[in-house]
Protein backbone atom coordinates (compact mmCIF):
# COMPACT_ATOMS: atom_id res chain seq x y z
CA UNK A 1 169.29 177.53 83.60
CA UNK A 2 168.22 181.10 84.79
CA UNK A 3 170.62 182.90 82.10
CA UNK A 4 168.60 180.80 79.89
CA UNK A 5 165.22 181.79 80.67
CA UNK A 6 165.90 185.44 80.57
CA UNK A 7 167.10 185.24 77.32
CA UNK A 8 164.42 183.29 75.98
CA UNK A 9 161.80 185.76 78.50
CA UNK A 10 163.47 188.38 77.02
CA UNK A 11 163.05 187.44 73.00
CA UNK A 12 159.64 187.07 73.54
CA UNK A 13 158.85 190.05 74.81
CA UNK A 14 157.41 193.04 72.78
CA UNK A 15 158.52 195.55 74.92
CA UNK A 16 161.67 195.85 77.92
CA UNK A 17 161.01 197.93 80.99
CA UNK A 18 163.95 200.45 81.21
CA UNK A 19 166.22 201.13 84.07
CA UNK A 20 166.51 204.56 85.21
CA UNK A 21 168.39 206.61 82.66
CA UNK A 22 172.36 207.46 83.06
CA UNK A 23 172.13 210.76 85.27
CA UNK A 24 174.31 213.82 84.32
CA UNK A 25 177.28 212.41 85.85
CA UNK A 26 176.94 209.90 84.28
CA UNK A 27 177.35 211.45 80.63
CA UNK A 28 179.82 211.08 77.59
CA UNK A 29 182.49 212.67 78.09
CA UNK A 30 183.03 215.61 76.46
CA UNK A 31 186.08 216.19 73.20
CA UNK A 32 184.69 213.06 70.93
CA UNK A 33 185.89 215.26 67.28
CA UNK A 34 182.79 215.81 65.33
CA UNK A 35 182.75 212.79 62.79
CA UNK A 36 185.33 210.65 64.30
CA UNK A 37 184.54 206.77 65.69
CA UNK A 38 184.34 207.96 69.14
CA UNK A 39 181.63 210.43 67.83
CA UNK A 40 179.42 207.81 65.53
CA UNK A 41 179.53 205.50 68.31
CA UNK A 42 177.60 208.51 70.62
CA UNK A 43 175.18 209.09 68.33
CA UNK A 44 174.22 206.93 65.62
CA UNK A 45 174.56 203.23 66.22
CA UNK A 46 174.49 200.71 63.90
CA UNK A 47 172.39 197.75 64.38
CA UNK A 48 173.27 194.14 64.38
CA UNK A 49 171.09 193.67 61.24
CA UNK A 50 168.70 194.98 58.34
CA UNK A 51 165.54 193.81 56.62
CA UNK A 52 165.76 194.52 52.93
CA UNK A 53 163.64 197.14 51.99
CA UNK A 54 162.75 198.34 55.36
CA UNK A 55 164.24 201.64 56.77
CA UNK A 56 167.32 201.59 59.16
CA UNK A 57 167.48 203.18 62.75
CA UNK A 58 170.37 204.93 63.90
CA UNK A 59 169.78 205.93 67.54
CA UNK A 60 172.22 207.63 69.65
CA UNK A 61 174.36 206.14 72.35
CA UNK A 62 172.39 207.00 75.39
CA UNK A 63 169.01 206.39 73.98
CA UNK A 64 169.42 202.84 73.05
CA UNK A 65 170.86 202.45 76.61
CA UNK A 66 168.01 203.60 78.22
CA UNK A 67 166.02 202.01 75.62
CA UNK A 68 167.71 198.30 76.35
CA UNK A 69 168.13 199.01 80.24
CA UNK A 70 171.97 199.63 79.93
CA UNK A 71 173.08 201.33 83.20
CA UNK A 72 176.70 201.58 81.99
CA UNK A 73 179.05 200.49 78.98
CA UNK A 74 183.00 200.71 78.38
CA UNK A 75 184.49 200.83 75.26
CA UNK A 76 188.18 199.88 74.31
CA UNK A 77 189.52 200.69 71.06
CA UNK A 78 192.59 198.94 69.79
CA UNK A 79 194.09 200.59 66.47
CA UNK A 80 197.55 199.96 65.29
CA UNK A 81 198.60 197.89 67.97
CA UNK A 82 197.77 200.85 70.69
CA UNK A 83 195.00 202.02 72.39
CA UNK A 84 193.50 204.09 70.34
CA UNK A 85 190.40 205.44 72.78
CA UNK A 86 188.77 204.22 75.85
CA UNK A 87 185.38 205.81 77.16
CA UNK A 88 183.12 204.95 79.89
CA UNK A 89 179.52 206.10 79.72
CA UNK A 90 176.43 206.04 81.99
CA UNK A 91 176.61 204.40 85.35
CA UNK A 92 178.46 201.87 87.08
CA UNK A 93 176.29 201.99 90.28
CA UNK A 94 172.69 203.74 89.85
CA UNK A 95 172.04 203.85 93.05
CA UNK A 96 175.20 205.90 94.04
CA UNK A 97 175.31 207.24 90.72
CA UNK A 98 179.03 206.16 90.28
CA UNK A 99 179.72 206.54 86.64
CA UNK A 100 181.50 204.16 84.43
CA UNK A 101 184.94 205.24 83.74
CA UNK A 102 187.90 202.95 81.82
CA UNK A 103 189.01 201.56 84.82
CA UNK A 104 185.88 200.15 86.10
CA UNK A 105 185.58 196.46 86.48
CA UNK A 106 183.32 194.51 84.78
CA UNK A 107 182.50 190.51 84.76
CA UNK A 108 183.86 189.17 81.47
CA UNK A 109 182.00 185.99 81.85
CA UNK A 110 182.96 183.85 78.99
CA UNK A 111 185.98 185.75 77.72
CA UNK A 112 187.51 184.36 81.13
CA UNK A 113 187.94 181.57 78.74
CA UNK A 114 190.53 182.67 75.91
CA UNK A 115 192.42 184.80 78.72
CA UNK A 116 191.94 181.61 81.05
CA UNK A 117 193.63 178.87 77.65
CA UNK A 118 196.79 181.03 77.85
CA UNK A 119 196.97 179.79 81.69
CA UNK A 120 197.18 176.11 80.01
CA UNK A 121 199.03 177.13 76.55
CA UNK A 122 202.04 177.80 78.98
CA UNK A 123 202.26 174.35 80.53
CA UNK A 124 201.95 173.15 76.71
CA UNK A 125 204.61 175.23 75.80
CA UNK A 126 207.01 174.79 78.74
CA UNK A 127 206.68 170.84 77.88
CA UNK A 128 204.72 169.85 81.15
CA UNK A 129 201.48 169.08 79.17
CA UNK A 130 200.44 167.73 76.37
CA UNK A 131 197.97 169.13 74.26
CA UNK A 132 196.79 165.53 72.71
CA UNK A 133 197.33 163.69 76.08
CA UNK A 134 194.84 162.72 78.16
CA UNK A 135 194.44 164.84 80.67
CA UNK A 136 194.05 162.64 83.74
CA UNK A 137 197.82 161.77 83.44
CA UNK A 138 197.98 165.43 85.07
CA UNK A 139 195.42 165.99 87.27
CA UNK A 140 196.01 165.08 91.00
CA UNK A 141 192.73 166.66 93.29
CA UNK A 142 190.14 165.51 90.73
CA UNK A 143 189.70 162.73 87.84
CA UNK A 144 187.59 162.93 84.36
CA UNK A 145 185.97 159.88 85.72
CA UNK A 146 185.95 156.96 82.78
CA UNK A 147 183.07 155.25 80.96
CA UNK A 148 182.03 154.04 77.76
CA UNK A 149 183.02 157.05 75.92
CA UNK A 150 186.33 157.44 77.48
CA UNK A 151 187.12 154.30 76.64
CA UNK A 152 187.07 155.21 73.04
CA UNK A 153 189.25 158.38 73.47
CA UNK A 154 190.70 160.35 76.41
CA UNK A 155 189.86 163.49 77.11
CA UNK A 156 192.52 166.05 76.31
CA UNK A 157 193.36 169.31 76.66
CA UNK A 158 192.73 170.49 73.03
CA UNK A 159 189.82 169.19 73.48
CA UNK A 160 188.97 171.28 76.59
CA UNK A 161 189.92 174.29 74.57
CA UNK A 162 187.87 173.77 71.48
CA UNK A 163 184.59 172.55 73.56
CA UNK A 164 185.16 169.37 71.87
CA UNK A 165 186.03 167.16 74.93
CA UNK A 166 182.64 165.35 75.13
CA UNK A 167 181.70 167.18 78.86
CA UNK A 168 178.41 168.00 80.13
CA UNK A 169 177.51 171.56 81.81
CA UNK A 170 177.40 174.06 79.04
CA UNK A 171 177.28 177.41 81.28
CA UNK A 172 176.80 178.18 85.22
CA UNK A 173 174.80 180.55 87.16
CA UNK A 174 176.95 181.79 89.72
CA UNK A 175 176.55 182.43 93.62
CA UNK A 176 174.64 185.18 95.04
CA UNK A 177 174.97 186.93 98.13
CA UNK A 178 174.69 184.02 101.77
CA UNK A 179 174.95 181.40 99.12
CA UNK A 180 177.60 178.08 100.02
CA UNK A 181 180.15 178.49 97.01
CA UNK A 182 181.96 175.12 96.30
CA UNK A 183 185.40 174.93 95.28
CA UNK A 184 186.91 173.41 91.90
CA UNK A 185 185.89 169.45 92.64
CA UNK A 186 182.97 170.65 94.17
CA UNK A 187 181.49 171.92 91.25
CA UNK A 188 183.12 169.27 89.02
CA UNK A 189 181.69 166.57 90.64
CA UNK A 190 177.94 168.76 91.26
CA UNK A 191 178.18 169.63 94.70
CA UNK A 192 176.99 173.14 93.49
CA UNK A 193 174.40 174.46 91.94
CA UNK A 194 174.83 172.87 88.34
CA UNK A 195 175.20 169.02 87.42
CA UNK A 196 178.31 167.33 87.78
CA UNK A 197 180.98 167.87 84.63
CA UNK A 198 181.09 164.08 83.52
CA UNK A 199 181.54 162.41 79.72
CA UNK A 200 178.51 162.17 77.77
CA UNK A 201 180.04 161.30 74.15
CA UNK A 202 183.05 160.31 72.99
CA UNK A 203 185.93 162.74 73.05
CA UNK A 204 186.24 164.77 69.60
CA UNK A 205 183.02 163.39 68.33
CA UNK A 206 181.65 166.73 67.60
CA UNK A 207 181.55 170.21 69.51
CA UNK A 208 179.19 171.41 72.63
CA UNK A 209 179.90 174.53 74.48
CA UNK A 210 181.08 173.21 77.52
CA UNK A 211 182.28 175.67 80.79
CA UNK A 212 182.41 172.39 82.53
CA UNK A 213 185.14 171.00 80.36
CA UNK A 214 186.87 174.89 80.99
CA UNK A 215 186.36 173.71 84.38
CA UNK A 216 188.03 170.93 83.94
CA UNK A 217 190.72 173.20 82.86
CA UNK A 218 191.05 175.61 85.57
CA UNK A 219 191.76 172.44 87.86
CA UNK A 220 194.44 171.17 85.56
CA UNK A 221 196.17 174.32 85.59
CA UNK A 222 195.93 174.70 89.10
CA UNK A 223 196.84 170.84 90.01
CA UNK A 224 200.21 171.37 87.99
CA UNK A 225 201.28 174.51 89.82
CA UNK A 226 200.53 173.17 93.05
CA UNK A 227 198.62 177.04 93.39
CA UNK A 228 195.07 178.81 93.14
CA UNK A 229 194.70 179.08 89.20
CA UNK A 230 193.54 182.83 90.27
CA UNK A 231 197.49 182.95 91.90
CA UNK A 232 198.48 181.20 88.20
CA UNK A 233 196.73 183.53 86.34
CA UNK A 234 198.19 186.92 87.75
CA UNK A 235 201.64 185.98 88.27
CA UNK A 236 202.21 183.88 84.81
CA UNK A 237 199.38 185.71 82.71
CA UNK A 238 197.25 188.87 83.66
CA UNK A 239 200.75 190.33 85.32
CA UNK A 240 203.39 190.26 82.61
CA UNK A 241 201.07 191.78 79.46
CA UNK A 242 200.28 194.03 82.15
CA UNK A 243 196.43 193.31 83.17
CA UNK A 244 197.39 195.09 86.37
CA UNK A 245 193.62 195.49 87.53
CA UNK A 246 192.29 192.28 86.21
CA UNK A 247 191.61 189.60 88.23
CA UNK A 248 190.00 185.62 88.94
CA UNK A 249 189.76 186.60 92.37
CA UNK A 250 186.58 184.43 93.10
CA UNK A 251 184.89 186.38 95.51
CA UNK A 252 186.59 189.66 94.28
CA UNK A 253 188.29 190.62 97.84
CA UNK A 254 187.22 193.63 98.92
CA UNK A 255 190.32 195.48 98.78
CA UNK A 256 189.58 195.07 94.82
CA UNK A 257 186.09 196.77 94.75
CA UNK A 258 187.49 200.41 94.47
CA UNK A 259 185.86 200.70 90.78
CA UNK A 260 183.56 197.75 89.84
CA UNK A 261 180.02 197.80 88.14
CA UNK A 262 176.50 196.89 89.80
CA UNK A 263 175.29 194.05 87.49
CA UNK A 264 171.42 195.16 86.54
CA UNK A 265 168.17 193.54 85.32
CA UNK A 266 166.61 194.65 81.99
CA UNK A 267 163.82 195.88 84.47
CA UNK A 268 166.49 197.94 86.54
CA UNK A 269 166.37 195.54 89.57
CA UNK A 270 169.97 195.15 90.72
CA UNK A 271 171.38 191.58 90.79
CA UNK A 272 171.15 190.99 94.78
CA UNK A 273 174.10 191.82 96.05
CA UNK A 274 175.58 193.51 93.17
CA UNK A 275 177.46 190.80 91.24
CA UNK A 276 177.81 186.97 91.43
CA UNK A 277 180.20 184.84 92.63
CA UNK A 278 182.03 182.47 89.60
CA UNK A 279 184.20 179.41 91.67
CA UNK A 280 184.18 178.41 87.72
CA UNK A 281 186.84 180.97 87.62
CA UNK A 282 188.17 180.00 84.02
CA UNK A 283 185.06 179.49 82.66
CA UNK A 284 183.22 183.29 83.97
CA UNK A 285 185.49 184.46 86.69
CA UNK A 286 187.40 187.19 85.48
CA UNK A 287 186.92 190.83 86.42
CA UNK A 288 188.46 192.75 83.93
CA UNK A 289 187.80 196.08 81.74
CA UNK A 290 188.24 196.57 77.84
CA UNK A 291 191.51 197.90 77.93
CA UNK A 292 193.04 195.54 79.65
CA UNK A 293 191.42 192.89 77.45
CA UNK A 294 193.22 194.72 74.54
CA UNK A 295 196.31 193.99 76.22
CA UNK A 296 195.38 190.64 76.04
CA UNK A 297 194.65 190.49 72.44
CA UNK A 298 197.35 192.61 71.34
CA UNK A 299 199.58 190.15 73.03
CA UNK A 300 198.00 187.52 71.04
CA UNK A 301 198.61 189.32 67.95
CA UNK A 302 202.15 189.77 68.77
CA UNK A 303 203.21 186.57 69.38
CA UNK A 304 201.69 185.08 66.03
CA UNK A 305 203.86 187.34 64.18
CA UNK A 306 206.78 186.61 66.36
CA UNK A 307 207.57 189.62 67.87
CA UNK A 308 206.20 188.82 71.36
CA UNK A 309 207.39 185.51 73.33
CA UNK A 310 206.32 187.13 77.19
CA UNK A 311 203.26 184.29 77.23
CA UNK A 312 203.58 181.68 74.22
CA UNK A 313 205.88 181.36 71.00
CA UNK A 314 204.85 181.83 67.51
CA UNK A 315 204.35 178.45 66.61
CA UNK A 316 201.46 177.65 69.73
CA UNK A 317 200.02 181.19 69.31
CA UNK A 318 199.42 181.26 65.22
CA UNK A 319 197.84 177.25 66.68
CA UNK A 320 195.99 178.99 68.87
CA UNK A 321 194.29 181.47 66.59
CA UNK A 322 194.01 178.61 63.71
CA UNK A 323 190.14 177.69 63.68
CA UNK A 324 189.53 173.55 63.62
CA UNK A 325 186.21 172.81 61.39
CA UNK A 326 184.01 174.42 64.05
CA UNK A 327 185.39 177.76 63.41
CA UNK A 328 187.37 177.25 67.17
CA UNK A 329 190.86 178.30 67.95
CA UNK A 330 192.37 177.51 71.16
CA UNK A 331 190.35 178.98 73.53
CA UNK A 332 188.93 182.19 71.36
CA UNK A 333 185.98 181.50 68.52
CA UNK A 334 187.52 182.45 65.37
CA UNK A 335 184.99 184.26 62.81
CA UNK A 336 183.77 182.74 60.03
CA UNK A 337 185.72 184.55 57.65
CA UNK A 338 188.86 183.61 59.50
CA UNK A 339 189.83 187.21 59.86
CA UNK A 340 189.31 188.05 63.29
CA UNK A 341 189.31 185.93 66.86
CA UNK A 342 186.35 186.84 69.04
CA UNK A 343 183.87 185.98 71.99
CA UNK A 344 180.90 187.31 73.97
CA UNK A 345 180.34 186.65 77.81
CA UNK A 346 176.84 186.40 79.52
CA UNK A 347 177.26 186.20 83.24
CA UNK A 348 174.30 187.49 85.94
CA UNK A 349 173.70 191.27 85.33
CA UNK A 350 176.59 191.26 82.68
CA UNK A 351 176.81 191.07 78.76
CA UNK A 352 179.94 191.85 76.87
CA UNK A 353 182.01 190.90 73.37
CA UNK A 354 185.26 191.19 71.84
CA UNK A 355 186.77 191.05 68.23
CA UNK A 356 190.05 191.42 67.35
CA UNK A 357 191.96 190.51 63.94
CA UNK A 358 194.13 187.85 63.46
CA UNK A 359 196.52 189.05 61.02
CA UNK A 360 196.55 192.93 62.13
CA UNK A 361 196.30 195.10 65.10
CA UNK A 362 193.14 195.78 65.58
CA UNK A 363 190.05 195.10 68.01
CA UNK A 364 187.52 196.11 69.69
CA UNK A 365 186.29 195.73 73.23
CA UNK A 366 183.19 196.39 75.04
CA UNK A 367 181.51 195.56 78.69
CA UNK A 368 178.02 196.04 80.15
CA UNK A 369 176.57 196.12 82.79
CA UNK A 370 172.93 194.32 82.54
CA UNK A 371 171.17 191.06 80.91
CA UNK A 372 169.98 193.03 77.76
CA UNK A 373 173.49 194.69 77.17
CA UNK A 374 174.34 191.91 74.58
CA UNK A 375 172.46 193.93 71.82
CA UNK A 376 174.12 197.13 72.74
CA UNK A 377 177.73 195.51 73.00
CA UNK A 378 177.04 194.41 69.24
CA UNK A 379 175.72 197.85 67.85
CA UNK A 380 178.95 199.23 69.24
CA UNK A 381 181.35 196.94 68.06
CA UNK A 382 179.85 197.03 64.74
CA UNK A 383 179.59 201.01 64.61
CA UNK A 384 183.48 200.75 65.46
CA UNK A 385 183.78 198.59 62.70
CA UNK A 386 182.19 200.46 60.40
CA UNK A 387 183.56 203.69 61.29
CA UNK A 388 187.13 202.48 61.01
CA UNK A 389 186.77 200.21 57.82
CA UNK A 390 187.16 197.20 59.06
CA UNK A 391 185.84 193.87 57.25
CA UNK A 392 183.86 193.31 60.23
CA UNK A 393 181.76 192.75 62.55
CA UNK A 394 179.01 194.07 60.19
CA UNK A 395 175.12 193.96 60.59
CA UNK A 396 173.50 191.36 58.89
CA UNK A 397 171.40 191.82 56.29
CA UNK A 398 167.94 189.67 56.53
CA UNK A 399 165.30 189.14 53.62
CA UNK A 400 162.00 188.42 54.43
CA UNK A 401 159.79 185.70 52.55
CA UNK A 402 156.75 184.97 52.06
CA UNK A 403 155.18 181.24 52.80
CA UNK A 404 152.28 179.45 52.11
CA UNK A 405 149.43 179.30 54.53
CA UNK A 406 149.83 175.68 54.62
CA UNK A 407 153.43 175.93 55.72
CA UNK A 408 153.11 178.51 58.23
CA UNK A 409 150.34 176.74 59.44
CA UNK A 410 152.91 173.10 60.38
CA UNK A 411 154.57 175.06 62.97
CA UNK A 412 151.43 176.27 64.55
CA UNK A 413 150.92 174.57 68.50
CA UNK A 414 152.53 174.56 72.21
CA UNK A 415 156.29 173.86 72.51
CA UNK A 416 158.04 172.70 76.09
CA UNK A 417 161.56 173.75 76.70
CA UNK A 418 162.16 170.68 79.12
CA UNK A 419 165.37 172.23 80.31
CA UNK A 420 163.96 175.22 81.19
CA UNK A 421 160.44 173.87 82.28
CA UNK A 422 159.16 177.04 79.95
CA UNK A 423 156.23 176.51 77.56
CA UNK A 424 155.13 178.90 74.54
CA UNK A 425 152.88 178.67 71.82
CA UNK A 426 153.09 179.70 67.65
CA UNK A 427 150.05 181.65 66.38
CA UNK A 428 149.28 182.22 63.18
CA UNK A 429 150.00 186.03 62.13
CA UNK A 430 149.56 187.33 58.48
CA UNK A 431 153.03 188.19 58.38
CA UNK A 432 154.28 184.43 59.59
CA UNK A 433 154.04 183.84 62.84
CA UNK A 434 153.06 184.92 66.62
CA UNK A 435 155.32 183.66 69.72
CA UNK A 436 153.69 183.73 72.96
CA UNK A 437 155.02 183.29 76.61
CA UNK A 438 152.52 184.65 78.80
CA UNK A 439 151.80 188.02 78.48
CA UNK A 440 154.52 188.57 76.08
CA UNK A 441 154.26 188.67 72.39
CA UNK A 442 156.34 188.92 69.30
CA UNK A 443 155.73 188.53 65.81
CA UNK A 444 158.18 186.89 63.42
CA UNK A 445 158.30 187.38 59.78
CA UNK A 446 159.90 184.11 57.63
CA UNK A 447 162.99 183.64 56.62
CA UNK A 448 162.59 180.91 54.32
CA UNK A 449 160.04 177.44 54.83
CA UNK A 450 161.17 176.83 58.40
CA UNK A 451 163.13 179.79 59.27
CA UNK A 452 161.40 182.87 61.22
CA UNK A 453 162.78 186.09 62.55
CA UNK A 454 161.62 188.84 65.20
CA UNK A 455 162.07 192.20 63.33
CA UNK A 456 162.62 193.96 66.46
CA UNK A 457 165.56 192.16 67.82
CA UNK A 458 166.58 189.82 65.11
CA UNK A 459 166.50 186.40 66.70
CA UNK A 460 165.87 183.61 64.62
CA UNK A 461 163.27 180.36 65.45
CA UNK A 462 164.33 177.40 63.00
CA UNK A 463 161.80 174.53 62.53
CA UNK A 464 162.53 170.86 62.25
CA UNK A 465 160.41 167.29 61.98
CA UNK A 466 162.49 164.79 63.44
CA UNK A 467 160.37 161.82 63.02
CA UNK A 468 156.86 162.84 64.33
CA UNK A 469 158.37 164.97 66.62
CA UNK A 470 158.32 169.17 65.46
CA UNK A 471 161.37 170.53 67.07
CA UNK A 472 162.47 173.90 67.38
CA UNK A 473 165.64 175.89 68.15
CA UNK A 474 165.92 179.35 69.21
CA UNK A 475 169.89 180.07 69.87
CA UNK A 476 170.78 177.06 72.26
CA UNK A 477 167.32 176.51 73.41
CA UNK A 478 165.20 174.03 72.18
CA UNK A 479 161.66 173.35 72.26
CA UNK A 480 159.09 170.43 71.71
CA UNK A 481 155.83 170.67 70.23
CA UNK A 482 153.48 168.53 72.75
């Protein structure tokens, strides 16, 4: 998938072109008190890890944007249940040279998904659904359609939410501009531009990322309502925790585009026409900005503690933010220290995350505008973190090893990515490895006997014989020796 292949383009490269640089008007604003989270943020980052023993960077806001290729970012800050700041910085539009502000929209991408779960937590709460029933029993304009694995198990609505419903499709690419957009079936069934959403394993026989099965979802919700889930969403959602400018408008009418962002290219190329268009609206449809996914989350927060029924009771919302054995609540990702409920989008020309803690009221919330804002979302969160004294999200800490010649030397060879028709190869370096893709080049130190990481950007290879067969995984992605 192309959201695939950047990141895996990206990885491998040594060095990022950088978009043009946040003008003037495009600044910090100014008051951030000397020494106070707004100001750490501004100027020295944290980074999403360490290597023991080597020193630590701590570059200001606005050069590791123009260093990444970050036209814009917004930042949402929830302390004590309340907003504590909100700050745009840099552009939303370079070409105008609109800036970012708190109110500009951004593409969540994959946080449509917790937001989207409350959409179905209501019919679970109201009685209308069941959250161990099969879902067919409520879906009237499209069918899971049954095989061998469905015959085992149905395919439920927990399992939709957890990514444990057995369902093909893990992410989508969107619509650009002159492009035929299908509706919900459409894409179910693969009329699109991604495979059709059909059982591939049994249901809850282990966990997959799945937007298809969130797909899945989005038509349930809508089939029970008898109206667009976008309709669903604002009137029995987005509307009453007050997510006035959010929407899963999908196009975004134009009577909505008063204040969105451009979606950019590492390289500074804008996506063509500006943005994508997401008729997976649960799964990466919703246009949003990091306050009002604070609301969200604070609601959430509220409601597990019982003081908030406005969406779901305490009994479904502490469910909800209870993680199964895959560290899943239902809907969010829960971390793995159980303390906080969290996820990270990745939609055309947009990166973004979100952590907020379970038993508190606190979060943090930021949006980007380009494919290599994922980095920068991370710094900030963790900066935020670390500034306020929170447990997390912290940088991790890596230790590099060294290996014998004779095991660096297994993993040496061409690898195929078959679902990305990419192929790379392993060099031998005298620090570990080499990873080449073309032109690019990066050189990965080792983490252990079949564990390798790029010091520059912190992504991890891991190594595995499966039979004759060398294997390896970067992220999601994974690669064949041939």
């Amino acid at each position: 998938m192309n959201t695939a292949r950047i990141a895996l383009i990206a990885w491998t490269s040594s060095a990022l072109a950088c978009a043009q640089a946040p003008s003037p008007d495009g600044s910090p604003p100014d008051g951030a008190a000397e020494g106070s989270p707004e100001a750490l943020v501004e100027s020295a980052l944290m980074p999403t890890f360490t290597i023991r023993g080597e020193p630590v960077a701590r570059p200001s806001l606005l050069d590791r944007m123009a260093e990444l290729g970050v036209p814009g970012v917004s930042v949402a800050v929830l302390v004590d249940g309340e907003i504590a700041w909100a700050r745009g910085y840099g552009l939303a539009d370079v070409e105008s040279g609109r800036p970012v502000t708190p109110n500009t929209l951004f593409q969540a991408a994959s946080i449509s998904k917790p937001v989207a779960a409350l959409g179905a937590l209501r019919l679970v709460e109201s009685g209308q659904v069941e959250l161990d029933g099969d879902v067919n029993a409520h879906l009237t304009s499209w069918q899971v359609p049954g095989n061998e694995f469905t015959e085992q198990a149905p395919v439920t609505l927990r399992g939709l939410l957890t990514h444990r419903a057995g369902l093909t499709v893990w992410g989508f690419p969107g619509y650009g501009p002159g492009e035929e957009v299908p509706d919900g079936p459409g894409v179910l069934d693969g009329r699109g531009n991604t495979d059709p959403v059909r059982p591939y394993k049994a249901p809850d026989e282990s966990w997959r990322y799945s937007g298809g099965g969130y797909t899945v979802m989005q038509q349930l919700v809508a089939d029970v309502h008898g109206k667009p889930f976008a309709t669903v969403m604002r009137e029995g959602v987005l509307g009453p925790i007050g997510m006035s400018r959010s929407t899963y408008e999908q196009p975004i009418p134009p009577e909505r585009q008063d204040d969105i962002a451009t979606g950019y290219r590492p390289n500074g190329e804008r996506v063509p026409g500006g943005w994508h268009t997401y008729p997976e609206q649960a799964a990466a449809g919703l246009w949003t900005t990091p306050s009002e996914l604070a609301l969200y989350a604070r609601e959430m927060q509220r409601a597990r503690r019982g003081e908030s029924d406005l969406l779901l009771g305490e009994a479904l919302a502490r469910e909800m933010l209870t993680p199964d054995a895959d560290d899943w609540g239902l809907g969010p990702a829960i971390s793995p220290d159980g303390e906080r409920f969290q996820h990270g989008g990745s939609n055309q020309g947009f990166r973004s995350t979100f952590a907020a803690y379970i038993d508190g009221d606190d979060g943090i919330f930021v949006m980007t505008n380009s494919d290599s804002g994922s980095q920068l979302a991370s710094e900030i969160a963790i900066t935020v973190a670390h500034a306020y004294g929170w447990s997390g999200p912290l940088s991790e800490e890596k230790v590099a090893v060294e290996v014998p010649t004779e095991v660096r030397d297994r993993y040496l060879g061409t690898y195929v990515a078959p679902e990305l028709g990419a192929e790379f190869r392993f060099e031998p370096d005298e620090r570990g490895l080499t990873l080449r893709q073309g032109p690019s080049r990066a050189v990965l130190w080792p983490l252990s006997d079949a564990s390798f990481f790029d010091p520059d950007t912190g992504r991890e290879a891991h190594f595995s014989l499966d039979g004759d067969e060398m294997t390896v995984r970067v992220g999601s992605i994974v690669a064949i020796r041939r």
